[in-house]
N, C-alpha and C. Protein backbone atom coordinates (compact mmCIF):
# COMPACT_ATOMS: atom_id res chain seq x y z
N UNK A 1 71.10 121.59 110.28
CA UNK A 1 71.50 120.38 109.58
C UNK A 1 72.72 119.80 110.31
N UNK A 2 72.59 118.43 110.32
CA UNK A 2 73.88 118.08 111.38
C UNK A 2 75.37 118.22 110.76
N UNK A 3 76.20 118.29 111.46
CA UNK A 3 77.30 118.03 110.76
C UNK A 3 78.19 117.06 110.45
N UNK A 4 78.89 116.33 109.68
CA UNK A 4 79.94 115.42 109.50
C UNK A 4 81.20 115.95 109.16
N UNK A 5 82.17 115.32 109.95
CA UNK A 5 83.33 115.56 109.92
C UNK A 5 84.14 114.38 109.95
N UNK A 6 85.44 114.20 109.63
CA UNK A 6 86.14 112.78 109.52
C UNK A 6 87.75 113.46 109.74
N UNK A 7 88.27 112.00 109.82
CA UNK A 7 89.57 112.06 109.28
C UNK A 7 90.08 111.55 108.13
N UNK A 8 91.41 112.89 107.54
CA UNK A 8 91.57 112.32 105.91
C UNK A 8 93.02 112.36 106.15
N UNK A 9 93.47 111.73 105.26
CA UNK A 9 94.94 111.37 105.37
C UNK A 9 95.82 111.11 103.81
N UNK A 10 97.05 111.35 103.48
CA UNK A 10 97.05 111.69 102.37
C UNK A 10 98.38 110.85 102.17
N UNK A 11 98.64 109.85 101.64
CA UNK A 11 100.10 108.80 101.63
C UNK A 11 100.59 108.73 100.08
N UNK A 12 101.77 108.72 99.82
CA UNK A 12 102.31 108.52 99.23
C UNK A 12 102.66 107.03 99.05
N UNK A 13 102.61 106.78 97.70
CA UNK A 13 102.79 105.49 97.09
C UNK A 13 103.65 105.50 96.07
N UNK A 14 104.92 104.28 96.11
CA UNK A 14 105.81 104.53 95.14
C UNK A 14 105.88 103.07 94.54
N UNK A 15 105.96 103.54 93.31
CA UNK A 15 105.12 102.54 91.42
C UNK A 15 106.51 101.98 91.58
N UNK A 16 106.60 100.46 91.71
CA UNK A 16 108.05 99.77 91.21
C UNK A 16 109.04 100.39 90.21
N UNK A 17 108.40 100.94 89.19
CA UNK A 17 109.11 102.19 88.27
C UNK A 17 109.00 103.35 88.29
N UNK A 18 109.13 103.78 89.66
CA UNK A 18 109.51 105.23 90.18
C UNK A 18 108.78 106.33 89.95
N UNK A 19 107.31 105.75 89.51
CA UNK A 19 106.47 106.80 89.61
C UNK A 19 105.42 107.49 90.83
N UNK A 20 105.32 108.20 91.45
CA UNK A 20 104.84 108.52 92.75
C UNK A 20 103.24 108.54 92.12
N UNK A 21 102.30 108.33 93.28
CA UNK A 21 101.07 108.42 93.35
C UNK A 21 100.89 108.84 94.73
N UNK A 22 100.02 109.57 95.01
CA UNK A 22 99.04 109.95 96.52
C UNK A 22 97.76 109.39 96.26
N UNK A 23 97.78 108.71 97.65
CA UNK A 23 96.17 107.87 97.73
C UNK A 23 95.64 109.03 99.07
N UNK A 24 94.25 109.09 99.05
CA UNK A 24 93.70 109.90 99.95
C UNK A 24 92.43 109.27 100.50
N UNK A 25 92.37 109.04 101.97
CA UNK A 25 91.55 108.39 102.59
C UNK A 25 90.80 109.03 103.37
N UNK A 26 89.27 108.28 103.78
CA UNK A 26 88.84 109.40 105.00
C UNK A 26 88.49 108.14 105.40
N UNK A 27 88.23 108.71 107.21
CA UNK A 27 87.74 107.60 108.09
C UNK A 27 87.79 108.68 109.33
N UNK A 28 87.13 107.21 110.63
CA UNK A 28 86.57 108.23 111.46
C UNK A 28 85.60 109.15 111.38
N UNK A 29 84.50 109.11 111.28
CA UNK A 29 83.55 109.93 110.64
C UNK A 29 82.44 110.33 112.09
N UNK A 30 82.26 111.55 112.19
CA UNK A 30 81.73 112.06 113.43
C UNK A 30 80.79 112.84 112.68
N UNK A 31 79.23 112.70 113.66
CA UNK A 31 78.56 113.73 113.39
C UNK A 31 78.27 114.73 114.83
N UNK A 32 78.30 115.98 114.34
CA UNK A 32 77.88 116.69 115.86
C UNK A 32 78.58 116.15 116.51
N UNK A 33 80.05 116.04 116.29
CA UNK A 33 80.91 115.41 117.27
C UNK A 33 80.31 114.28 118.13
N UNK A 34 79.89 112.99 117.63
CA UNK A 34 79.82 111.71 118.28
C UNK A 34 79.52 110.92 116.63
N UNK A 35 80.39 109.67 117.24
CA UNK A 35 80.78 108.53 116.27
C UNK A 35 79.70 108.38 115.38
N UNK A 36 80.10 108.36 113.87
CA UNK A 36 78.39 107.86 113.27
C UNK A 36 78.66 106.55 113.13
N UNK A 37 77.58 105.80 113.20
CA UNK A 37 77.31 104.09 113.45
C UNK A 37 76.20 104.09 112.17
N UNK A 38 76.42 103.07 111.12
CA UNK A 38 77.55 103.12 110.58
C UNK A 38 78.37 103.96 110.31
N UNK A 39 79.58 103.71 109.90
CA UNK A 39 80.24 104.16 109.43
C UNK A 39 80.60 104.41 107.74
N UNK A 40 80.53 105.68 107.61
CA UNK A 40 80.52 105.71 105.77
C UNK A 40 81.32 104.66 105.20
N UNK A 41 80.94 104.58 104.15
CA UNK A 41 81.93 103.81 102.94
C UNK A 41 82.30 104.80 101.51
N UNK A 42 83.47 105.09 101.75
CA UNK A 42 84.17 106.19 100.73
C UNK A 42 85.77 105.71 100.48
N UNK A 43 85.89 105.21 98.98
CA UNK A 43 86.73 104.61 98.52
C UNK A 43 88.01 105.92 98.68
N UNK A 44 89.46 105.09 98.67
CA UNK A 44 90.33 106.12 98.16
C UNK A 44 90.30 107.35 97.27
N UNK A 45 90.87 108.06 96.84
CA UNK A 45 91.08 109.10 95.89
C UNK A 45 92.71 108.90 95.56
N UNK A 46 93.14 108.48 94.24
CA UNK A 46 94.55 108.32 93.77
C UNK A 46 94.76 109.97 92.72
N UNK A 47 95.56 110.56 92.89
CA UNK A 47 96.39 111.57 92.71
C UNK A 47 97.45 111.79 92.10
N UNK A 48 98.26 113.01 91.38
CA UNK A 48 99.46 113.02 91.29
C UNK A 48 100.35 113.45 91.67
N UNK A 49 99.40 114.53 92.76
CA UNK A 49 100.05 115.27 93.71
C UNK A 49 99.32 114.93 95.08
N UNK A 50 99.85 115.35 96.81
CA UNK A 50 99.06 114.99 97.50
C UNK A 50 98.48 116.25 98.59
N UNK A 51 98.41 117.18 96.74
CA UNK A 51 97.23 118.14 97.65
C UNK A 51 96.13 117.81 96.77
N UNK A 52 96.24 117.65 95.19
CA UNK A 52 95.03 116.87 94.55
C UNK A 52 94.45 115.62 95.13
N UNK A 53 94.77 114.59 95.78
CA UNK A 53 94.63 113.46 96.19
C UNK A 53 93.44 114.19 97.31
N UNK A 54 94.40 115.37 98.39
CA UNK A 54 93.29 115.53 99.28
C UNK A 54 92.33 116.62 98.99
N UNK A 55 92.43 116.97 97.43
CA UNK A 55 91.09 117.83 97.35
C UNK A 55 90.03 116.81 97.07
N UNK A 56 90.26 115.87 96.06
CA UNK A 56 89.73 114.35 95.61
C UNK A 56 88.90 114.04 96.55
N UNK A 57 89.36 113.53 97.82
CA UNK A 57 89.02 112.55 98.51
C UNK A 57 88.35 113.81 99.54
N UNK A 58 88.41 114.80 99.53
CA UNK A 58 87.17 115.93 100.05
C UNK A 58 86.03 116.22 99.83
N UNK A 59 86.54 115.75 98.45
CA UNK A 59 84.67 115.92 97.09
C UNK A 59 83.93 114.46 97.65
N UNK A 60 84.38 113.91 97.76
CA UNK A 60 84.17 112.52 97.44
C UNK A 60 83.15 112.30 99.13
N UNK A 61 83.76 113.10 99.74
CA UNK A 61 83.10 113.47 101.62
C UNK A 61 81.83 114.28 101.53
N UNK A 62 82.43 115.14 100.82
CA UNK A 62 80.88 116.56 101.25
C UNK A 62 79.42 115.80 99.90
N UNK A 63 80.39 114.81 99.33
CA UNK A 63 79.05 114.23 98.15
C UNK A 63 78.43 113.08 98.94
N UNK A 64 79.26 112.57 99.46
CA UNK A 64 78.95 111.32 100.42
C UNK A 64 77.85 112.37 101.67
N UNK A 65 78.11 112.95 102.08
CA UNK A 65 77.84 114.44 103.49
C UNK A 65 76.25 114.45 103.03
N UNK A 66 76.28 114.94 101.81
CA UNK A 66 75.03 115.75 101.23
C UNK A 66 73.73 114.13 100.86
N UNK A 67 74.69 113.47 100.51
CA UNK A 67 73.68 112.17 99.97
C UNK A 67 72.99 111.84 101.75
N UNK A 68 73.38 112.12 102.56
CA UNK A 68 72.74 111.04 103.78
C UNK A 68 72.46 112.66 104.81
N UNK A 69 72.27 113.62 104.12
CA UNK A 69 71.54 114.72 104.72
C UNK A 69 72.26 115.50 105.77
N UNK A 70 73.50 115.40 105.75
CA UNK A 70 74.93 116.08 106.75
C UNK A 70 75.30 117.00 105.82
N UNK A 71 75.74 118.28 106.14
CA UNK A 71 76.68 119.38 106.01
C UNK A 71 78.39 118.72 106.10
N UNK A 72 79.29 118.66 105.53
CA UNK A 72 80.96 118.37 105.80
C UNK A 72 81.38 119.91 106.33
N UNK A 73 81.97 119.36 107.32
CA UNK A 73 82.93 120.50 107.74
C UNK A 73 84.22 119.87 108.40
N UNK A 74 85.11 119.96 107.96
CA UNK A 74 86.60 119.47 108.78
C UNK A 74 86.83 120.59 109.58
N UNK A 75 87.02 120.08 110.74
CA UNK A 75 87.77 120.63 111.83
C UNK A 75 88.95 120.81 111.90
N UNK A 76 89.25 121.86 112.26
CA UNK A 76 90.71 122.01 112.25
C UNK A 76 91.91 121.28 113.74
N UNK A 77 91.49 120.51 114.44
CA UNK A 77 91.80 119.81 115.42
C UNK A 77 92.08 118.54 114.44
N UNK A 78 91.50 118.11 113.27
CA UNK A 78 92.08 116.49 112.62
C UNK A 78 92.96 116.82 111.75
């Protein structure tokens, strides 16, 4: 089964009234290491912490992964 892999990234966002949020993004999306064309469409993941944000926006990959017949595996090089 092929694989998909991406890049995810995990930012902090600060609420005019000092409340923190983590947004969590993926992009860059490789299968078998070469570019997939298209490219997925996978909305943010908002958080309250920004290791929840990037477990969020992980689910949100391997569900996206599994719907279009790819395995997720992050590499440890992104």
């Amino acid at each position: 089964m092929p694989i998909l892999d991406c890049e995810i990234k995990v930012m902090e966002l600060v609420h005019p009234l000092g409340r923190k949020k983590f947004r969590g993004i993926a992009y860059e999306f490789c299968v078998d290491e070469k570019w997939l064309e298209p490219q997925l469409s996978i909305n943010e993941a908002l958080a309250e912490t920004a290791d929840e944000a990037k477990k969020l926006i992980e689910l949100k990959v391997k569900s996206a992964a599994q719907d279009h017949g790819f395995v997720y595996h992050h590499s440890a090089e992104n």
